[in-house]
C-alpha atoms as a PDB file:
ATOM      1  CA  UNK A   1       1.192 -35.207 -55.415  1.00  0.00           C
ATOM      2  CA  UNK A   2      -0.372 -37.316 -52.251  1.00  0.00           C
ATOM      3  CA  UNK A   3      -3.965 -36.649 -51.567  1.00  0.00           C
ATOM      4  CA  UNK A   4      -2.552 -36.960 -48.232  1.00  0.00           C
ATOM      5  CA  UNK A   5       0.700 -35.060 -46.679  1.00  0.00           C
ATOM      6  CA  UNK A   6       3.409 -37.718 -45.013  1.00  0.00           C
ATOM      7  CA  UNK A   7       3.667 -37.265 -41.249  1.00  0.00           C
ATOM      8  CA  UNK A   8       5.693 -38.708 -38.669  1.00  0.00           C
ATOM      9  CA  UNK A   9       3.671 -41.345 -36.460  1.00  0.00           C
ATOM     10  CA  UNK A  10       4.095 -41.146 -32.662  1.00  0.00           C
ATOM     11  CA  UNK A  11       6.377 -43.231 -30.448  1.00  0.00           C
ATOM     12  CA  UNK A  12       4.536 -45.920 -28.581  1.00  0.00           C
ATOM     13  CA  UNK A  13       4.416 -44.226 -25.551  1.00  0.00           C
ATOM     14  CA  UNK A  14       3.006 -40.833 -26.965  1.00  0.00           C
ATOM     15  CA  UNK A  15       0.199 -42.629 -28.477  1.00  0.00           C
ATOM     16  CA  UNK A  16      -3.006 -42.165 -26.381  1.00  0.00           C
ATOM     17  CA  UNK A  17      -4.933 -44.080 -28.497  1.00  0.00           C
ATOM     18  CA  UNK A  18      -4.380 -47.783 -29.179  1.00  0.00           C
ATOM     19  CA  UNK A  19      -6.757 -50.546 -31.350  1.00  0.00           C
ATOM     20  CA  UNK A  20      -6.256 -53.854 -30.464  1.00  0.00           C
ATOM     21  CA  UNK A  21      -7.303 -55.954 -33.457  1.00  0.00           C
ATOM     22  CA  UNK A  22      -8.431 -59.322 -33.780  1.00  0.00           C
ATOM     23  CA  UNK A  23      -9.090 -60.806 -37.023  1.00  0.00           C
ATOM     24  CA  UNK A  24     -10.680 -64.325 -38.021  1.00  0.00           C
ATOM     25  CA  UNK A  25      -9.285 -65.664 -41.299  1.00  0.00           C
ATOM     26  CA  UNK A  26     -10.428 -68.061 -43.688  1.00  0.00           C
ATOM     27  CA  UNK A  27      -8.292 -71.166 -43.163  1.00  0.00           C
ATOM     28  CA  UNK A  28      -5.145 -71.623 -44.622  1.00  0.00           C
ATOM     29  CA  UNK A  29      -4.744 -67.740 -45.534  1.00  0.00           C
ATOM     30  CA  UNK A  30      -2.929 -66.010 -42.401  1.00  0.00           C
ATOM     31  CA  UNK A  31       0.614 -66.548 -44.015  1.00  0.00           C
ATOM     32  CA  UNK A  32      -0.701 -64.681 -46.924  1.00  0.00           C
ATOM     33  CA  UNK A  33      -2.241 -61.750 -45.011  1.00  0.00           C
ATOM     34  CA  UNK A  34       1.026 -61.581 -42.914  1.00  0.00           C
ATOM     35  CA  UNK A  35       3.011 -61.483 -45.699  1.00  0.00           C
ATOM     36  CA  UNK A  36       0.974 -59.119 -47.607  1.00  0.00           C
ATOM     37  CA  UNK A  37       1.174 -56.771 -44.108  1.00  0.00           C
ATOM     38  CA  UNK A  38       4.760 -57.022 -43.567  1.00  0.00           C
ATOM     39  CA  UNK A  39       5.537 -55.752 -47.056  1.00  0.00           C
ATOM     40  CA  UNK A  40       3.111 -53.224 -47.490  1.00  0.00           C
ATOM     41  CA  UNK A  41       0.979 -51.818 -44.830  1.00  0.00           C
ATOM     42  CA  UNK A  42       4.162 -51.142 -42.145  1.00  0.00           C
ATOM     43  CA  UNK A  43       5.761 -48.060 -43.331  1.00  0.00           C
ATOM     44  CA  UNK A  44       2.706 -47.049 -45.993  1.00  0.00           C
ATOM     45  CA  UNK A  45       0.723 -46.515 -42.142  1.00  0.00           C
ATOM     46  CA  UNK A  46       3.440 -44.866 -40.601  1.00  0.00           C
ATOM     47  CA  UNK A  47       4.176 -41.914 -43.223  1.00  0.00           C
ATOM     48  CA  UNK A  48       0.287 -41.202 -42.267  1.00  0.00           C
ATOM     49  CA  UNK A  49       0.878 -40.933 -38.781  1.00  0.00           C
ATOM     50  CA  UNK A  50      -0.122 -43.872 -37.775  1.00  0.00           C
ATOM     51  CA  UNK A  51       2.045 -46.334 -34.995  1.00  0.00           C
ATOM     52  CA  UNK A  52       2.574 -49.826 -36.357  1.00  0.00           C
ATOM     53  CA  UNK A  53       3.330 -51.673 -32.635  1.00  0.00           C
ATOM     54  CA  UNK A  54       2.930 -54.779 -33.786  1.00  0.00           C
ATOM     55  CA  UNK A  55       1.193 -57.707 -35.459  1.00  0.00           C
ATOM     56  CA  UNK A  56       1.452 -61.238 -34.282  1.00  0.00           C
ATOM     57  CA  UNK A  57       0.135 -65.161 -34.818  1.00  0.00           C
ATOM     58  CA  UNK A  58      -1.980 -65.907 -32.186  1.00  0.00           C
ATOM     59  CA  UNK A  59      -0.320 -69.491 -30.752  1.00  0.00           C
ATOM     60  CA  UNK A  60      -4.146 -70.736 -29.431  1.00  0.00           C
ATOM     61  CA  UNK A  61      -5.679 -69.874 -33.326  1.00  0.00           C
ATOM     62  CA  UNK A  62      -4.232 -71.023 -36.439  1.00  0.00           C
ATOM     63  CA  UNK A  63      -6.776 -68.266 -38.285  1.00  0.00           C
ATOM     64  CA  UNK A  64      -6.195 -65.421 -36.029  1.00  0.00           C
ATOM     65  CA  UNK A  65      -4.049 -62.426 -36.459  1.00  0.00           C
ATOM     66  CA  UNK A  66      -3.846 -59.660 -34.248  1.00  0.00           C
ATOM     67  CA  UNK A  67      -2.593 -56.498 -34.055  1.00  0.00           C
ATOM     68  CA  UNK A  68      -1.721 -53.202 -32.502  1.00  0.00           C
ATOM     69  CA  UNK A  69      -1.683 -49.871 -34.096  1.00  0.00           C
ATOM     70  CA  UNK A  70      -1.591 -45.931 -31.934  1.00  0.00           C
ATOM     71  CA  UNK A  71      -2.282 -42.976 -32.437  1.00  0.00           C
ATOM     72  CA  UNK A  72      -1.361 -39.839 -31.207  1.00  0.00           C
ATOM     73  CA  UNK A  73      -4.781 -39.047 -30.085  1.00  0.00           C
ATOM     74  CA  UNK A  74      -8.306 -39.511 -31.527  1.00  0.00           C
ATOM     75  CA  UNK A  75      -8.352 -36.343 -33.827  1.00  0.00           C
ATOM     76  CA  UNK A  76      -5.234 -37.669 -35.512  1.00  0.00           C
ATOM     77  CA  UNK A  77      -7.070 -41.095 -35.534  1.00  0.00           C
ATOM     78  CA  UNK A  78      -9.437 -39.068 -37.340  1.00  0.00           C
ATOM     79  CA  UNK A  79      -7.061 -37.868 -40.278  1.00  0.00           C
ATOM     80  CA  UNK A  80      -4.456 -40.336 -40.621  1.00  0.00           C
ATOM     81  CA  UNK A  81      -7.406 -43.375 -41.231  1.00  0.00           C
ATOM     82  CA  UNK A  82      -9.116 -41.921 -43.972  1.00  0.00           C
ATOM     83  CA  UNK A  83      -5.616 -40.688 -45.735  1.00  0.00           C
ATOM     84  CA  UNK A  84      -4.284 -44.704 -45.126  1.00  0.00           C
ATOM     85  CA  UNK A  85      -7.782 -46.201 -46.487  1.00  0.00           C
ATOM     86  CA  UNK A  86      -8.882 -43.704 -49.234  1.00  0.00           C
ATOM     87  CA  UNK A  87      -5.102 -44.117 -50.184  1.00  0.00           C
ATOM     88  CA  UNK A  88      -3.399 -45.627 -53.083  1.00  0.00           C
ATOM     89  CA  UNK A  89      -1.308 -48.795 -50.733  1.00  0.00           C
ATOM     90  CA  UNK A  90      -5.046 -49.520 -49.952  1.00  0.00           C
ATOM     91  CA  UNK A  91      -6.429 -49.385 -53.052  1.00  0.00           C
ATOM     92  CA  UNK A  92      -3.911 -51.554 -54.528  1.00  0.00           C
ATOM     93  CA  UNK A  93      -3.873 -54.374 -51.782  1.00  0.00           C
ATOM     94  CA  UNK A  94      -7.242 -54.283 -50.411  1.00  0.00           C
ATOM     95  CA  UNK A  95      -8.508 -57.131 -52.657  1.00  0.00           C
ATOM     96  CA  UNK A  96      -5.457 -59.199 -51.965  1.00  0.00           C
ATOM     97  CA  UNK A  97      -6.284 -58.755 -48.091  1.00  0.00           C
ATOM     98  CA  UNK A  98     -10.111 -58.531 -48.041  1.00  0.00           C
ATOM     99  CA  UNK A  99     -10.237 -62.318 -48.796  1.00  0.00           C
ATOM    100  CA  UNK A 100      -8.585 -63.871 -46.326  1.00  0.00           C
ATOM    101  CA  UNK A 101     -10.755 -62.304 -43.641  1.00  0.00           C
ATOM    102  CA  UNK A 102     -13.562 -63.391 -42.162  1.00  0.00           C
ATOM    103  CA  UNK A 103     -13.986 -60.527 -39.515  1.00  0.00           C
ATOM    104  CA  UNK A 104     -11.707 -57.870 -39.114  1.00  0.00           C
ATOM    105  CA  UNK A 105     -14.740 -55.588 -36.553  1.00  0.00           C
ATOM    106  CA  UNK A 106     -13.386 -57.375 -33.694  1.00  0.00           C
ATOM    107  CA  UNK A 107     -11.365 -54.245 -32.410  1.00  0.00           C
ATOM    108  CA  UNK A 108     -11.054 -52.143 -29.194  1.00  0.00           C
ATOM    109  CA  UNK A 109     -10.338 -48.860 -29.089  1.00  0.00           C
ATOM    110  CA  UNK A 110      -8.035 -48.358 -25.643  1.00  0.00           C
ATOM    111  CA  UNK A 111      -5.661 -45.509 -24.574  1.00  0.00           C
ATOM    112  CA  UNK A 112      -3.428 -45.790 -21.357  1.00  0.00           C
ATOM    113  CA  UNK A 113      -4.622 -46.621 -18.036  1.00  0.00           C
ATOM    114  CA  UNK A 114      -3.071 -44.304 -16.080  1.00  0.00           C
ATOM    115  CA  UNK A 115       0.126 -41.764 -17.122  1.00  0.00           C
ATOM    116  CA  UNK A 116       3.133 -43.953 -17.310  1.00  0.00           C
ATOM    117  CA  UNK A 117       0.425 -47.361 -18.188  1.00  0.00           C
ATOM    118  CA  UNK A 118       1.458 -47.513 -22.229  1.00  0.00           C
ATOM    119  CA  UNK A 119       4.176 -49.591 -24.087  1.00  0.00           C
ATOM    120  CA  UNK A 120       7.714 -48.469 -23.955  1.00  0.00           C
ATOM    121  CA  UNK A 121       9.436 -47.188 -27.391  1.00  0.00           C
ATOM    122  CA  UNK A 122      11.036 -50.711 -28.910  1.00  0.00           C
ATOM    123  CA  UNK A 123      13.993 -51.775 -27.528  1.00  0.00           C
ATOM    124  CA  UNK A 124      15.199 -53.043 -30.987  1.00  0.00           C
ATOM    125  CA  UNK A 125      14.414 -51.994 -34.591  1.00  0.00           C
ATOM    126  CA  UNK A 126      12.056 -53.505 -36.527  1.00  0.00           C
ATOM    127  CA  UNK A 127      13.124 -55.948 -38.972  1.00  0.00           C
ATOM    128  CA  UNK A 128      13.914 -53.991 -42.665  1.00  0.00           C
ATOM    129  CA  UNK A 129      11.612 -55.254 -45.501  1.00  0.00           C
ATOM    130  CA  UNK A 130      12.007 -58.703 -46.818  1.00  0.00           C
ATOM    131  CA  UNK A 131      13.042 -59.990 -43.539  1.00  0.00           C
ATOM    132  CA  UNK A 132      11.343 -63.724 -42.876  1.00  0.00           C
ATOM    133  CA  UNK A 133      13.112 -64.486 -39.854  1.00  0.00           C
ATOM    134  CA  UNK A 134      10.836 -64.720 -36.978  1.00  0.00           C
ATOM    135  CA  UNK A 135      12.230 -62.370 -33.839  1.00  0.00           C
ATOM    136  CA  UNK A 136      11.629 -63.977 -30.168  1.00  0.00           C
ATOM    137  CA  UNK A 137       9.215 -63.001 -27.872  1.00  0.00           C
ATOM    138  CA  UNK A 138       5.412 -63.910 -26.733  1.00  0.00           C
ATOM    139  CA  UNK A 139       3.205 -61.087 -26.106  1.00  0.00           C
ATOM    140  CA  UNK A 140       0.204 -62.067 -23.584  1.00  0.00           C
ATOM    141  CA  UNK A 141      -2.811 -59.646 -24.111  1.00  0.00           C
ATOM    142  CA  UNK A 142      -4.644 -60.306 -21.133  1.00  0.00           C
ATOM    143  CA  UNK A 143      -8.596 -59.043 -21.610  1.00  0.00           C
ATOM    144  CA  UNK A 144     -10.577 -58.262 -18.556  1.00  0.00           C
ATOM    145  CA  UNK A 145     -14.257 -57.463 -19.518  1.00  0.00           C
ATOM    146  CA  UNK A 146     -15.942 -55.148 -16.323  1.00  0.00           C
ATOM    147  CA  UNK A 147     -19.210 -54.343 -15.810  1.00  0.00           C
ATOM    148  CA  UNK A 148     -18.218 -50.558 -15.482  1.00  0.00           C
ATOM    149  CA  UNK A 149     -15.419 -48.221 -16.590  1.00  0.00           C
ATOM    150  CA  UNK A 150     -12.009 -49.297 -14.341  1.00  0.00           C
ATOM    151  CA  UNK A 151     -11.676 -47.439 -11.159  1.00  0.00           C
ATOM    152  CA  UNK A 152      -9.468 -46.638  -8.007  1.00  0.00           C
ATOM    153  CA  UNK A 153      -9.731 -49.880  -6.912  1.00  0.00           C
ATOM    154  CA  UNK A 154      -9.111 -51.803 -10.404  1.00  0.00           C
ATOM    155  CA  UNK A 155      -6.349 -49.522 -11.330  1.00  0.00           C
ATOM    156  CA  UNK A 156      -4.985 -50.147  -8.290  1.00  0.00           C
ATOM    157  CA  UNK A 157      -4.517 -53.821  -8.695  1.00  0.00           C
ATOM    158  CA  UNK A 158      -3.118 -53.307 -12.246  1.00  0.00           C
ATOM    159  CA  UNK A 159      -0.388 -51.212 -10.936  1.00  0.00           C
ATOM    160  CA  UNK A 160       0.281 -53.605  -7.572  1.00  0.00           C
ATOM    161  CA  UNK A 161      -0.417 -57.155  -7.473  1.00  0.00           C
ATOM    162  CA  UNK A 162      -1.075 -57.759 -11.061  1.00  0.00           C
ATOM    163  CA  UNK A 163       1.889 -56.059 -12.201  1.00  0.00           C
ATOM    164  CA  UNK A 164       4.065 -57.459  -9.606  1.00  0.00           C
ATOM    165  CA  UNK A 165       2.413 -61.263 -10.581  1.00  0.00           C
ATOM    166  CA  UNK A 166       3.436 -60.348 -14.312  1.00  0.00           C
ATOM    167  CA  UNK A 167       6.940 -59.357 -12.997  1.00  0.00           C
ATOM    168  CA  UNK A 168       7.544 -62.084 -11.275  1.00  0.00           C
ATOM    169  CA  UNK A 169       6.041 -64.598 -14.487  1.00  0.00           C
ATOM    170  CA  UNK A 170       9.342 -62.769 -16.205  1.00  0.00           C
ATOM    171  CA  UNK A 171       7.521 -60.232 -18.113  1.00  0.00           C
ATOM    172  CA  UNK A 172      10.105 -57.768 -19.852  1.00  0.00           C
ATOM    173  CA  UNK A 173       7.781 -54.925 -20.430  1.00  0.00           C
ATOM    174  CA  UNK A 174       4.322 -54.297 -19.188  1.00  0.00           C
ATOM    175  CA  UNK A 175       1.644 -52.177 -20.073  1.00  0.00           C
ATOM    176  CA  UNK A 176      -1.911 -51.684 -19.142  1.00  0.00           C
ATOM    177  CA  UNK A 177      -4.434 -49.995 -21.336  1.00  0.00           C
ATOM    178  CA  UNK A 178      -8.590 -49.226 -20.858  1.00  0.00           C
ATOM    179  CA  UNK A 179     -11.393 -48.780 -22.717  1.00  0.00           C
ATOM    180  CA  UNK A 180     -11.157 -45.568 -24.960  1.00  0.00           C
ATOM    181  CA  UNK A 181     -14.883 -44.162 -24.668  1.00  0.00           C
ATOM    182  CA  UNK A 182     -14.740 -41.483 -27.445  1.00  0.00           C
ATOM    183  CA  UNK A 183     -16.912 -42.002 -29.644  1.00  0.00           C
ATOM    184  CA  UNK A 184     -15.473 -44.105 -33.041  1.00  0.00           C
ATOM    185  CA  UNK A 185     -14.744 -41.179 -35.769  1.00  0.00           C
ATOM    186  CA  UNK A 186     -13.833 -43.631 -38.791  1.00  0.00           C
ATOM    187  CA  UNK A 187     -17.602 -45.673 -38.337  1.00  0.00           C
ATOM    188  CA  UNK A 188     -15.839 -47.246 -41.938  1.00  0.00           C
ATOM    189  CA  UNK A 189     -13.652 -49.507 -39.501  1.00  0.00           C
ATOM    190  CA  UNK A 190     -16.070 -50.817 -36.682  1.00  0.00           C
ATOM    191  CA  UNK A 191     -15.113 -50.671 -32.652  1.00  0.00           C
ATOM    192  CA  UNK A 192     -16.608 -52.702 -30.468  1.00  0.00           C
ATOM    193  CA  UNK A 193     -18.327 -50.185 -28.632  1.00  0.00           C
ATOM    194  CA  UNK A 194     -20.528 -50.160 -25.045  1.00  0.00           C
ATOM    195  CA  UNK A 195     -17.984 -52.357 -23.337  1.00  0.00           C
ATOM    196  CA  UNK A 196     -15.655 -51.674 -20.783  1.00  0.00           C
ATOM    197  CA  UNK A 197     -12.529 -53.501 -20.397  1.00  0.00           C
ATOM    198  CA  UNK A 198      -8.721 -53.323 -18.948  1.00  0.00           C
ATOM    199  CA  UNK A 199      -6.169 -54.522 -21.000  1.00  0.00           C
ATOM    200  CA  UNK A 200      -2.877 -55.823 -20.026  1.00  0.00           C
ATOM    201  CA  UNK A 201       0.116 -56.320 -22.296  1.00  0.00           C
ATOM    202  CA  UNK A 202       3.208 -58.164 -21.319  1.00  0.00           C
ATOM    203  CA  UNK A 203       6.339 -59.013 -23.017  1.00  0.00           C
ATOM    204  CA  UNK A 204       7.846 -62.435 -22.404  1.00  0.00           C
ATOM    205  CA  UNK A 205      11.309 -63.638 -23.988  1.00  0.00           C
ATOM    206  CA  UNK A 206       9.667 -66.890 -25.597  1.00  0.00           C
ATOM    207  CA  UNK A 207       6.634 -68.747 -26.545  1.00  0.00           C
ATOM    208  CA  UNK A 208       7.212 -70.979 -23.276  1.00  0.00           C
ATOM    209  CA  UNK A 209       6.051 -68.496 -20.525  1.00  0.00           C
ATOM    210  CA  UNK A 210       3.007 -69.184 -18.745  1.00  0.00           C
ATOM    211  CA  UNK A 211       0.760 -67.032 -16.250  1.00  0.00           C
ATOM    212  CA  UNK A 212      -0.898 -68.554 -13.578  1.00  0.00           C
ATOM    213  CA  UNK A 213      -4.411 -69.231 -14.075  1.00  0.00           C
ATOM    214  CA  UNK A 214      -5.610 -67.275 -11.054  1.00  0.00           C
ATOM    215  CA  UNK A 215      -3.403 -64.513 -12.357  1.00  0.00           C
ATOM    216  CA  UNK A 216      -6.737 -62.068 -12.276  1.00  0.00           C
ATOM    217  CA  UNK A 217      -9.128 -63.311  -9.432  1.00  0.00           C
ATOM    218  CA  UNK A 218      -8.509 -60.246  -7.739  1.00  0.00           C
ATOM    219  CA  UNK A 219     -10.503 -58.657 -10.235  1.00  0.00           C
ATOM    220  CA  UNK A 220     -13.459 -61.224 -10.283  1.00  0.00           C
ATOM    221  CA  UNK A 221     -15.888 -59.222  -8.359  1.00  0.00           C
ATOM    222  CA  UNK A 222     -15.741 -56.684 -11.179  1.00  0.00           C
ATOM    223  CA  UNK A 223     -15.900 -58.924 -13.936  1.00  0.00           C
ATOM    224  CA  UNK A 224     -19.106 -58.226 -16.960  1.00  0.00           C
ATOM    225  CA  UNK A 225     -17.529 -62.023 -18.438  1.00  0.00           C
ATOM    226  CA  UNK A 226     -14.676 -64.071 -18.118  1.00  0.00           C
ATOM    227  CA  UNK A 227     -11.352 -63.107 -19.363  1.00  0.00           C
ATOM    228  CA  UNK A 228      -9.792 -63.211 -22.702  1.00  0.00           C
ATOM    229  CA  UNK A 229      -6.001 -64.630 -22.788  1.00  0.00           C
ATOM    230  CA  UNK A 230      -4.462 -63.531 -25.802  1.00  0.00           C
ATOM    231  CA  UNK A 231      -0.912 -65.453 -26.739  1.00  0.00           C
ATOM    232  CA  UNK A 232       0.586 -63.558 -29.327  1.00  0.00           C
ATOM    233  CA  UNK A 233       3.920 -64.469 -31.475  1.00  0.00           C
ATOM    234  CA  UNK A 234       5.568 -61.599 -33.090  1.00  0.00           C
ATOM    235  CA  UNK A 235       5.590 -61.807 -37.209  1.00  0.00           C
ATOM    236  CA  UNK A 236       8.507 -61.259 -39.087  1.00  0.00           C
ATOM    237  CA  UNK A 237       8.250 -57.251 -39.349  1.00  0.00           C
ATOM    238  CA  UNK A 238       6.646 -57.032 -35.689  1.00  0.00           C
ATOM    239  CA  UNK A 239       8.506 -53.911 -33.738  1.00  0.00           C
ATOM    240  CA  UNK A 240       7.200 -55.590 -30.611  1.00  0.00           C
ATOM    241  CA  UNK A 241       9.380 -58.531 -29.893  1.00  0.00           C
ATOM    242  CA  UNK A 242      11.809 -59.548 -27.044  1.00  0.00           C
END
């Protein structure tokens, strides 16, 4: 018997709390890691509760892999992360995946920016197990770093201008996502923590769409740093794909 009970995970847009994940590999070794992750650590997360939205290449970093996971809120953050990594699927992969990172703490925990802000369910199912086929799509993850927690007036330009800029770039779907300032209750798996930052995700149907570069001077008074671009190609197994 499971030391942990199966549960069902959320649908994207029930989960109020998201980690964006960066992680720098050792060179040569994000095929293996992606592999590795496709096979194992999709639906072995997901009978814990846990949302797999979606893991992706980054097109700017051959050793960079990023990816999204949600929860339903922060106490089942709190129960499904210890029952995934005290686990057997962990157990038996970690020291295949361990290796080919060189920092997996570059994370940030986010939940939606406003009530209708988060990621729509998947238009299209995931790919089943085995599949090597790469879907279409380019997710942008677009970073902004304030000096305080987003307001009125920042929220406001996410849902106007900035939206309707991403729109008009041909964005299928859009979501926009801010700093999550609960304090992190699995201190196993760091957060960057003491930062504030709005997060915008947007769905394009191929690797060729580009944003202006002055897509976010609106926001420049506000800015703590400048931006992060993210450009993000869905794996094999990724649920998030045009």
């Amino acid at each position: 018997m499971p030391l942990f009970p199966a549960t069902t995970p959320p649908a994207v847009p029930d989960c109020q709390v998201v980690e964006l994940r960066q992680y720098t590999l050792h060179p040569g070794k994000r095929d293996t890691l992606i592999e590795l992750f496709d096979r194992e650590f999709v639906e072995s997360q997901e009978a814990l509760g846990i949302r797999v939205i979606g893991q992706f290449r980054d097109l700017d970093g051959p050793d960079r892999f990023v990816w999204l996971r949600g929860f339903a809120d922060m106490a089942a953050r709190g129960d499904s992360l210890p029952a995934f990594y005290f686990g057997p699927v962990w157990a038996q992969h970690r020291n295949t995946a361990n290796p080919t990172m060189i920092d997996s703490d570059n994370v940030l925990l986010l939940r939606p920016a406003w009530a209708a802000a988060a990621l729509p369910s998947p238009a299209k199912p995931r790919a089943e197990r085995g599949s090597t086929a790469l879907p279409p799509g380019l997710v942008v993850a677009t970073v902004f770093h304030l000096k305080a927690p987003a307001g009125p007036e920042q929220l406001a330009l996410a849902r106007g201008p900035l939206s309707e800029a991403l729109r008009a770039a041909g964005a299928k779907q859009l979501a926009w996502y801010v700093t999550e300032a609960t304090a992190n209750n699995f201190p196993r798996l760091p957060v960057r923590e003491g930062e504030h930052v709005l997060v915008s995700l947007a769905l394009f149907d191929d690797a060729k769409a580009a944003l202006s570069r002055d897509f976010g001077a609106s926001l420049q008074p506000w800015l703590a740093k400048p931006t992060q671009a993210l450009r993000l190609v869905p794996t094999a197994r990724s649920a998030l794909h045009a």
